[in-house]
Protein backbone atom coordinates (compact mmCIF):
# COMPACT_ATOMS: atom_id res chain seq x y z
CA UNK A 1 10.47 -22.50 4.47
CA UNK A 2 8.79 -19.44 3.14
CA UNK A 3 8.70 -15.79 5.11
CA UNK A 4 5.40 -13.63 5.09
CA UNK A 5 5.17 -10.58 7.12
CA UNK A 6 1.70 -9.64 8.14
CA UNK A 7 1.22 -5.93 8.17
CA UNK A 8 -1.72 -6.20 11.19
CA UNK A 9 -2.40 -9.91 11.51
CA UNK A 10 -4.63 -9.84 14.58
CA UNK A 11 -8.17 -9.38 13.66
CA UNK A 12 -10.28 -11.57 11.62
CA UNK A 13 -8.95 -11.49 7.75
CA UNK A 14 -5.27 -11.41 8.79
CA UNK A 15 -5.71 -13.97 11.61
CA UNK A 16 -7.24 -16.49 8.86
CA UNK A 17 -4.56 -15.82 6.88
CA UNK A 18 -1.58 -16.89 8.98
CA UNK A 19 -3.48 -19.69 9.47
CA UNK A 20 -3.42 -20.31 5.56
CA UNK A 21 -0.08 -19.68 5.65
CA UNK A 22 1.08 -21.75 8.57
CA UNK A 23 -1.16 -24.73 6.97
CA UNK A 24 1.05 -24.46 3.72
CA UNK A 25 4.20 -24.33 4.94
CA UNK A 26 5.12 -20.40 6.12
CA UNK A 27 7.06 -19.15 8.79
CA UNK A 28 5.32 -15.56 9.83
CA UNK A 29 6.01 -12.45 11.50
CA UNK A 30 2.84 -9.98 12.25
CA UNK A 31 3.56 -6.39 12.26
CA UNK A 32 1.74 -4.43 14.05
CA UNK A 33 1.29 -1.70 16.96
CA UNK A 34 0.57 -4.83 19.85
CA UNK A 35 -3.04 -3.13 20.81
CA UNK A 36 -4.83 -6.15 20.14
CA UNK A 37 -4.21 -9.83 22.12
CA UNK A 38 -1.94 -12.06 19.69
CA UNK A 39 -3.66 -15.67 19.26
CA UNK A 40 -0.10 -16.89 17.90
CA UNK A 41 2.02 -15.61 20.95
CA UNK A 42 2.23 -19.81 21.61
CA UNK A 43 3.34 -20.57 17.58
CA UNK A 44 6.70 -20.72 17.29
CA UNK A 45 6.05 -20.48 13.34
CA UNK A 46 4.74 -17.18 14.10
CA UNK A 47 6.97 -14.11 15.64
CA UNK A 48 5.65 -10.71 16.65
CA UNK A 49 7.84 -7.45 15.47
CA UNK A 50 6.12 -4.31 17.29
CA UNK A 51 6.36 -1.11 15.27
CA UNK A 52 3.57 1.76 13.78
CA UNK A 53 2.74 0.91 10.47
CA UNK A 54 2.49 4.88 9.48
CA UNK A 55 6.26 4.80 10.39
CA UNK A 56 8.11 3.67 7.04
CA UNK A 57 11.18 3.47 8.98
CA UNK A 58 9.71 0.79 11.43
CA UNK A 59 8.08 -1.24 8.33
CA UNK A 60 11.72 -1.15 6.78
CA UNK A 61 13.43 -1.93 9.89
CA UNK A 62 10.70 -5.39 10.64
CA UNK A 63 11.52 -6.74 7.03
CA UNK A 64 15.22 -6.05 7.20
CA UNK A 65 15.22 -8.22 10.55
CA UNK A 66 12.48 -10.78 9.27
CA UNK A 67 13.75 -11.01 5.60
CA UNK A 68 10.58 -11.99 3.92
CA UNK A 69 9.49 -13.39 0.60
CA UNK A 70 5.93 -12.02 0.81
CA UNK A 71 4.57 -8.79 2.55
CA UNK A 72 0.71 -8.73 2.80
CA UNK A 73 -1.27 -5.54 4.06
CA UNK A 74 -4.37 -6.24 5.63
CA UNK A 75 -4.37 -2.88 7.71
CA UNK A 76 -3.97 -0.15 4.71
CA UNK A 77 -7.07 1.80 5.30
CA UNK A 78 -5.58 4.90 3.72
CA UNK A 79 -3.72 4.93 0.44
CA UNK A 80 -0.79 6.92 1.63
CA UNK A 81 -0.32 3.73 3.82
CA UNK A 82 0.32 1.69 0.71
CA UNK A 83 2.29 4.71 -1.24
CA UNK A 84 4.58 4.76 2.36
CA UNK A 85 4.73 0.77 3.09
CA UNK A 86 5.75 0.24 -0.93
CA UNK A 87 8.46 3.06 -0.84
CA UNK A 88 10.28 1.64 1.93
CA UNK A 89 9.99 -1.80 1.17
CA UNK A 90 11.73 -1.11 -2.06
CA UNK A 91 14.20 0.99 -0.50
CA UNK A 92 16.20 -1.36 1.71
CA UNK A 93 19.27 -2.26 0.87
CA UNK A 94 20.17 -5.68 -0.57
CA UNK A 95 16.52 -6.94 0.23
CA UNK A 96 14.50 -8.17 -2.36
CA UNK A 97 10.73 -7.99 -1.80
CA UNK A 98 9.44 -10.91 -3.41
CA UNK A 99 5.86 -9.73 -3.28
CA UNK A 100 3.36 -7.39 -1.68
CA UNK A 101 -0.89 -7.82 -1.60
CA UNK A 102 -2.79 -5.31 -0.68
CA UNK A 103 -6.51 -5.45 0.54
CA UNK A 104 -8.45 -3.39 -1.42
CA UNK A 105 -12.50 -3.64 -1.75
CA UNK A 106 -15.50 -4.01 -3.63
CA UNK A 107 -16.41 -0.89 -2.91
CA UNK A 108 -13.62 0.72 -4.94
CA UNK A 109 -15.49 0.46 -7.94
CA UNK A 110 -17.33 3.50 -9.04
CA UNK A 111 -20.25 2.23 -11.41
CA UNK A 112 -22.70 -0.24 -10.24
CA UNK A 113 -21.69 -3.04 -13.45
CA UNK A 114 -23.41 -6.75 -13.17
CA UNK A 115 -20.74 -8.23 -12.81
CA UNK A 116 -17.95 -5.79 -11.69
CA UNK A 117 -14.73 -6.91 -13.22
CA UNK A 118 -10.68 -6.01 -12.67
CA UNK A 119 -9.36 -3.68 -15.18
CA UNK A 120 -12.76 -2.80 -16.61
CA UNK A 121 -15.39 -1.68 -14.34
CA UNK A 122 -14.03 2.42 -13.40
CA UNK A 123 -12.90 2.55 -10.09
CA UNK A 124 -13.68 5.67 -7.77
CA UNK A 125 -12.23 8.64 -7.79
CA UNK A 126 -10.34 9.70 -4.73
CA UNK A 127 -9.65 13.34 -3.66
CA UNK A 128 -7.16 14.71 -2.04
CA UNK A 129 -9.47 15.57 1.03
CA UNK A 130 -11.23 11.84 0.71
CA UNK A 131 -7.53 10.33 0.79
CA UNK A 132 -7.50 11.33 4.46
CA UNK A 133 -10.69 11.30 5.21
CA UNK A 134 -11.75 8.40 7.76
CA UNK A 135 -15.29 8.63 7.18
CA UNK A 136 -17.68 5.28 5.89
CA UNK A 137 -18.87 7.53 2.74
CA UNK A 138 -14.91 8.13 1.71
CA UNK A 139 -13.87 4.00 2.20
CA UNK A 140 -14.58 3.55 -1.26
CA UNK A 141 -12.49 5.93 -2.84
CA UNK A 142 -9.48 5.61 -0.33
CA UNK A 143 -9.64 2.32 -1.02
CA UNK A 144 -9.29 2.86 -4.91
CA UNK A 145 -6.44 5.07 -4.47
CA UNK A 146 -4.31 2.58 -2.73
CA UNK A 147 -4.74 0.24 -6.01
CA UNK A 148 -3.60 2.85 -7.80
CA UNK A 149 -0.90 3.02 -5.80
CA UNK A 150 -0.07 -0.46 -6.06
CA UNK A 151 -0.48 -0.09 -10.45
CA UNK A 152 2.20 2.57 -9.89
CA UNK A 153 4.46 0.86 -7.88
CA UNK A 154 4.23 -2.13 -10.29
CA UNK A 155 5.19 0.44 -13.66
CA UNK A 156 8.56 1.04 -11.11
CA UNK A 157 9.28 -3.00 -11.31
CA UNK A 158 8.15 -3.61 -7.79
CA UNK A 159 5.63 -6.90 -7.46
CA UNK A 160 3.00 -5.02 -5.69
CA UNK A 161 -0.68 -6.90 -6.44
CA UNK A 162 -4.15 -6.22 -4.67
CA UNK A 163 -7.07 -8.06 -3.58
CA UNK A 164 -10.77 -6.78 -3.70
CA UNK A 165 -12.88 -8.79 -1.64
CA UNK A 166 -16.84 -7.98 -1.38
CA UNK A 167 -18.54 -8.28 2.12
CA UNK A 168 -16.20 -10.59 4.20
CA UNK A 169 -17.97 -13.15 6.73
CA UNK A 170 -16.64 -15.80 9.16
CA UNK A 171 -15.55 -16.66 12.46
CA UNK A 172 -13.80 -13.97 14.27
CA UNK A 173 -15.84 -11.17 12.61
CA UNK A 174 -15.66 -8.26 14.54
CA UNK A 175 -18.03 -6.33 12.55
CA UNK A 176 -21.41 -8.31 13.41
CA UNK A 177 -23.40 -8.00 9.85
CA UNK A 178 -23.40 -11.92 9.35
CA UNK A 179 -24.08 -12.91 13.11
CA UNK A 180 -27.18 -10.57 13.04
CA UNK A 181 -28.82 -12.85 11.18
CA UNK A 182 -27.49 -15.66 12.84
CA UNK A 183 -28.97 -14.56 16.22
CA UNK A 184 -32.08 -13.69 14.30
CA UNK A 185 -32.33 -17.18 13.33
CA UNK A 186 -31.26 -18.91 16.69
CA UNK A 187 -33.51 -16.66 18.73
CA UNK A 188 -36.61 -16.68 16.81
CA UNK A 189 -39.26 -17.94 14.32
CA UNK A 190 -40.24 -15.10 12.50
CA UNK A 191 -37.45 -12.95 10.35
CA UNK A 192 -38.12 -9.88 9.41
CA UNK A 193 -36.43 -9.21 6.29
CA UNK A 194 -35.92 -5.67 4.18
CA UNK A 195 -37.80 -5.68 0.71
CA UNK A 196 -38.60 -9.06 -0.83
CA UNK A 197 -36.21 -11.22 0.17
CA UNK A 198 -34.42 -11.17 -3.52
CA UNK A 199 -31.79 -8.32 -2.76
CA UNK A 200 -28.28 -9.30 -3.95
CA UNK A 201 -24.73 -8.20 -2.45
CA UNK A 202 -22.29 -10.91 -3.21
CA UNK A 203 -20.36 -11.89 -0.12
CA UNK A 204 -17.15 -13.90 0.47
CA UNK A 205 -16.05 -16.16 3.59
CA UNK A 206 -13.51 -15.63 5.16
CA UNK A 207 -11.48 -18.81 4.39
CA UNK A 208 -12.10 -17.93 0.92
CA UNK A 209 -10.19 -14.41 0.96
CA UNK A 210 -7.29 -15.33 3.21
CA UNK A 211 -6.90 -18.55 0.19
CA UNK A 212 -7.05 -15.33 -2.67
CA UNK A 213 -4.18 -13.78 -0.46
CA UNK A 214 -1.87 -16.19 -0.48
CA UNK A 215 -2.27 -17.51 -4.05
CA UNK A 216 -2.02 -13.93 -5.59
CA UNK A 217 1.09 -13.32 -3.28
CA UNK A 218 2.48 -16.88 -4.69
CA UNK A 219 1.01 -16.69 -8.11
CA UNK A 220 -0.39 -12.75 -8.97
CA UNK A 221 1.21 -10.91 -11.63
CA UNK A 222 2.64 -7.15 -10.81
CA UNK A 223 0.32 -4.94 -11.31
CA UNK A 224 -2.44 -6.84 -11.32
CA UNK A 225 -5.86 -6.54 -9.02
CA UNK A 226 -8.07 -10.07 -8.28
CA UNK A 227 -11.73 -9.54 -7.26
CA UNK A 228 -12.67 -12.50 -4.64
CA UNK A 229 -16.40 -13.40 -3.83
CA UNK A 230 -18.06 -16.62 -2.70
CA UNK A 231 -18.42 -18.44 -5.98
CA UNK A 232 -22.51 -18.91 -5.61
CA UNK A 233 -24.02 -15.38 -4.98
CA UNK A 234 -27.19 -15.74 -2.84
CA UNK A 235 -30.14 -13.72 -2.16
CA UNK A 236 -30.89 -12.17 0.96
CA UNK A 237 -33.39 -14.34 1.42
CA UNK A 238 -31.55 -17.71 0.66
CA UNK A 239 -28.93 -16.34 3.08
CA UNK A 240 -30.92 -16.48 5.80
CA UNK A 241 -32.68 -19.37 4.64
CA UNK A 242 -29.23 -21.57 4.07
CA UNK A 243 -28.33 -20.09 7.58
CA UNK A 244 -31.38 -21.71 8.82
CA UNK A 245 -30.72 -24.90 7.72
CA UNK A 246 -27.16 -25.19 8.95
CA UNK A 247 -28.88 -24.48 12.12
CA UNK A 248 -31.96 -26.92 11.71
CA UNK A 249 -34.50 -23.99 12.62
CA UNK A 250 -37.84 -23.53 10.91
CA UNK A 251 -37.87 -19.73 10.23
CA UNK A 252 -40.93 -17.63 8.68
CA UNK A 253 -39.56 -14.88 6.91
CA UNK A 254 -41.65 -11.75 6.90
CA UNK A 255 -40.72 -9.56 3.92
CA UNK A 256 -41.88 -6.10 4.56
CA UNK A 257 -41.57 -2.64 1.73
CA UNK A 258 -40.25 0.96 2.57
CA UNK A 259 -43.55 2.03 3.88
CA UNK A 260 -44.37 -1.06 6.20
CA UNK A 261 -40.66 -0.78 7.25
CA UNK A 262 -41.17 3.19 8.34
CA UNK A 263 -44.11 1.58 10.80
CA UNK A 264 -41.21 0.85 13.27
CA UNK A 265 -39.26 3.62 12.30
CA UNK A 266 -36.82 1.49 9.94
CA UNK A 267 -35.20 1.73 6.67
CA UNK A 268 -34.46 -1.10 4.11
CA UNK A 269 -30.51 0.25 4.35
CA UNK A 270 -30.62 -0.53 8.58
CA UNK A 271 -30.55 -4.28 8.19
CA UNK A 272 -27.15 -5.62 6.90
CA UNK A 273 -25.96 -7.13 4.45
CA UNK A 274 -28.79 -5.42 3.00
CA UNK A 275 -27.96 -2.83 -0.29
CA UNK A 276 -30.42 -1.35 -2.87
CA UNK A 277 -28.02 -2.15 -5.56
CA UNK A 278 -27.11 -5.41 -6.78
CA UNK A 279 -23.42 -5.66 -5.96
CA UNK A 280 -21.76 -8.30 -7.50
CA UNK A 281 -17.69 -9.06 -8.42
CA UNK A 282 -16.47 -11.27 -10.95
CA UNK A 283 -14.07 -14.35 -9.66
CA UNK A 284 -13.08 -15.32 -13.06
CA UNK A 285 -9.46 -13.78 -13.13
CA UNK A 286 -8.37 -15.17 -9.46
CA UNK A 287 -10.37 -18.88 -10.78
CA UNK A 288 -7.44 -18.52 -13.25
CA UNK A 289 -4.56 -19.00 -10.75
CA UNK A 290 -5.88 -21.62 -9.18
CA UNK A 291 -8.14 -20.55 -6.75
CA UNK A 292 -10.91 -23.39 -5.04
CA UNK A 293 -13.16 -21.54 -2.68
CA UNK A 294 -15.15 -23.28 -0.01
CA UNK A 295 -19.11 -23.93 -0.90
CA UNK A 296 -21.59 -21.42 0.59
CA UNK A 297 -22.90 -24.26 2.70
CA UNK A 298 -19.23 -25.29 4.11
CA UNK A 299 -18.20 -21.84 4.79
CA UNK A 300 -21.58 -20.78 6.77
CA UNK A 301 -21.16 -24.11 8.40
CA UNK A 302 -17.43 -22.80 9.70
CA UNK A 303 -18.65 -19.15 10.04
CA UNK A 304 -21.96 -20.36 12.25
CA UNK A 305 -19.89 -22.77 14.52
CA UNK A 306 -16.70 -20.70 14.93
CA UNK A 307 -16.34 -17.79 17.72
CA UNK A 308 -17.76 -14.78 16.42
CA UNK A 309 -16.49 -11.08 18.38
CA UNK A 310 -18.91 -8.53 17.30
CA UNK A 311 -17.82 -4.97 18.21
CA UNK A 312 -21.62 -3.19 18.10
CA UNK A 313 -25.08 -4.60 17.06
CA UNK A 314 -25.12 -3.84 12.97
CA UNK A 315 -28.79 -4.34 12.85
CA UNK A 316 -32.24 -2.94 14.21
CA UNK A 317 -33.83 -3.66 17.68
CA UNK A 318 -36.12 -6.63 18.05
CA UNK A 319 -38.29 -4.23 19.45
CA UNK A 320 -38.11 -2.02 16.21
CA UNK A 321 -39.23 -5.35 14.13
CA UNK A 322 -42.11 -6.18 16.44
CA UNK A 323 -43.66 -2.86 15.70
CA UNK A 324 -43.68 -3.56 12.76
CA UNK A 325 -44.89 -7.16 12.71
CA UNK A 326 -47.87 -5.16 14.67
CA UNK A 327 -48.42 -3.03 11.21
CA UNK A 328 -48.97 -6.40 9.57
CA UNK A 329 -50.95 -7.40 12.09
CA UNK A 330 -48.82 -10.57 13.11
């Protein structure tokens, strides 16, 4: 049977991905500080090893005692993470690290290309003050600098790969940007939605990222960096409307500019999954190794009927959207 160790493994995109794992054969250990509650505690394919992952001594020690063929990192927020987790890893003695995956993002890349493509779209640079920098404005950049961490690591002979996925959706979501509109749709008839409905920002379930993970970790090449995104890219508008459907609702949606939006003290940018540039990654180069995503309908069908744990409201106030419904005079 085949090892992973889970750096994290907990929380929405690594808890999907033992489950890939455990469905195709792995044994598992997560690796992580024990903050969170474990939904494996009961799997005896799946062991806990409690350590700080900014200690490269306790990452060294959990794969000396695990032994495993793949090492995925779904809690590198910060590139010296990856830079520490990759110099250990390759420092053990007599322990060959079969593999390490990295989750990168989307928002890595620094232009706004149609599509944006591995290896050819610039990435973003990173500072030395963004590098430790936990703020939502230096993500992107942080996030860039662990790949390049991961391309160095890969020119030393380790087989260090990453993963950019775009907006991530699905059951256990902690962030709340998919259920908004969910809860929009199950509550009531009329939607209001930011602009004209035809905003793009490719998005990715959840199924469909933790499948990426493990086939790059099985299949990737060193080096190497695989954008994952659902493979239709849908409007705004068909999101909600496909959302709809799953749910059998008849929704009106209300499209509404900048200036009827300001009537209720909104901006297009408040509403999720909501950006003013079309954001969109190119699947082609994960397709290659093999990768079969779920269809839009299936995985909003699995994101809509599995438990959802949002962490905040992402979204404006009802209350906020009937004002202005008022300066439309609905």
């Amino acid at each position: 049977m085949d090892r992973a160790l889970i750096i994290g493994g907990t929380r929405f995109i690594g808890r999907h991905l033992v489950m890939e794992l455990l469905a195709n054969g792995y044994e598992v250990a997560l690796f992580n500080r024990g903050r969170h509650p474990n939904p494996f505690a009961d799997n005896n394919d799946v062991s806990h090893i409690k350590g700080d992952r900014q200690s490269g001594a306790a990452i060294a020690e959990a794969a000396e005692q695990f032994e495993p063929d793949l090492v995925f990192d779904t809690v590198a927020y910060y590139p010296g993470e990856v830079t520490l987790a990759l110099r250990w890893l390759d420092n053990i003695e007599g322990f060959d690290l079969g593999g390490y995956v990295y989750i990168s993002s989307g928002d890595a890349y620094g232009v706004d290309e149609i599509p944006k493509r591995e290896g050819v779209t610039p990435l973003e640079p990173c500072s030395d003050e963004q590098a430790v920098d936990d703020s939502r404005a230096s993500y992107g950049p942080r996030k860039a600098e662990g790949d390049r961490a991961v391309f160095e690591a890969a020119t030393r002979g380790i087989r260090a790969m990453s993963v950019r996925p775009t907006i991530v959706y699905g059951s256990h979501d902690y962030t709340g940007r998919f259920e908004y509109w969910v809860e929009r749709v199950r509550n009531h008839d009329r939607i209001l939605v930011p602009g004209d409905g035809t905003n793009i920002h490719h998005i990715v379930a959840v199924e469909n990222v933790a499948r990426a993970l493990r086939i790059v970790g099985e299949q990737g090449d060193a080096g190497e960096v695989y954008n994952v995104g659902d493979r239709r890219v849908l409007t705004l508008g068909e999101t909600i409307e496909t959302i709809a459907d799953v749910l059998d609702r008849d929704v009106e949606l209300v499209t509404a500019s900048a200036r009827e939006l300001a009537a209720g003290g909104l901006q297009m940018t408040d509403f999720p999954l909501y950006n003013p540039d079309v954001h969109i990654l190119s699947t082609e180069k994960l397709s290659r190794l093999g990768w079969e995503p779920l269809s839009p309908r299936e995985a909003f069908e699995r994101a809509i009927e599995g438990p959802v744990e949002p962490e905040r409201d992402p979204g404006p106030g009802r209350h906020e959207e009937e004002r202005v419904f008022e300066a439309l005079n609905l």
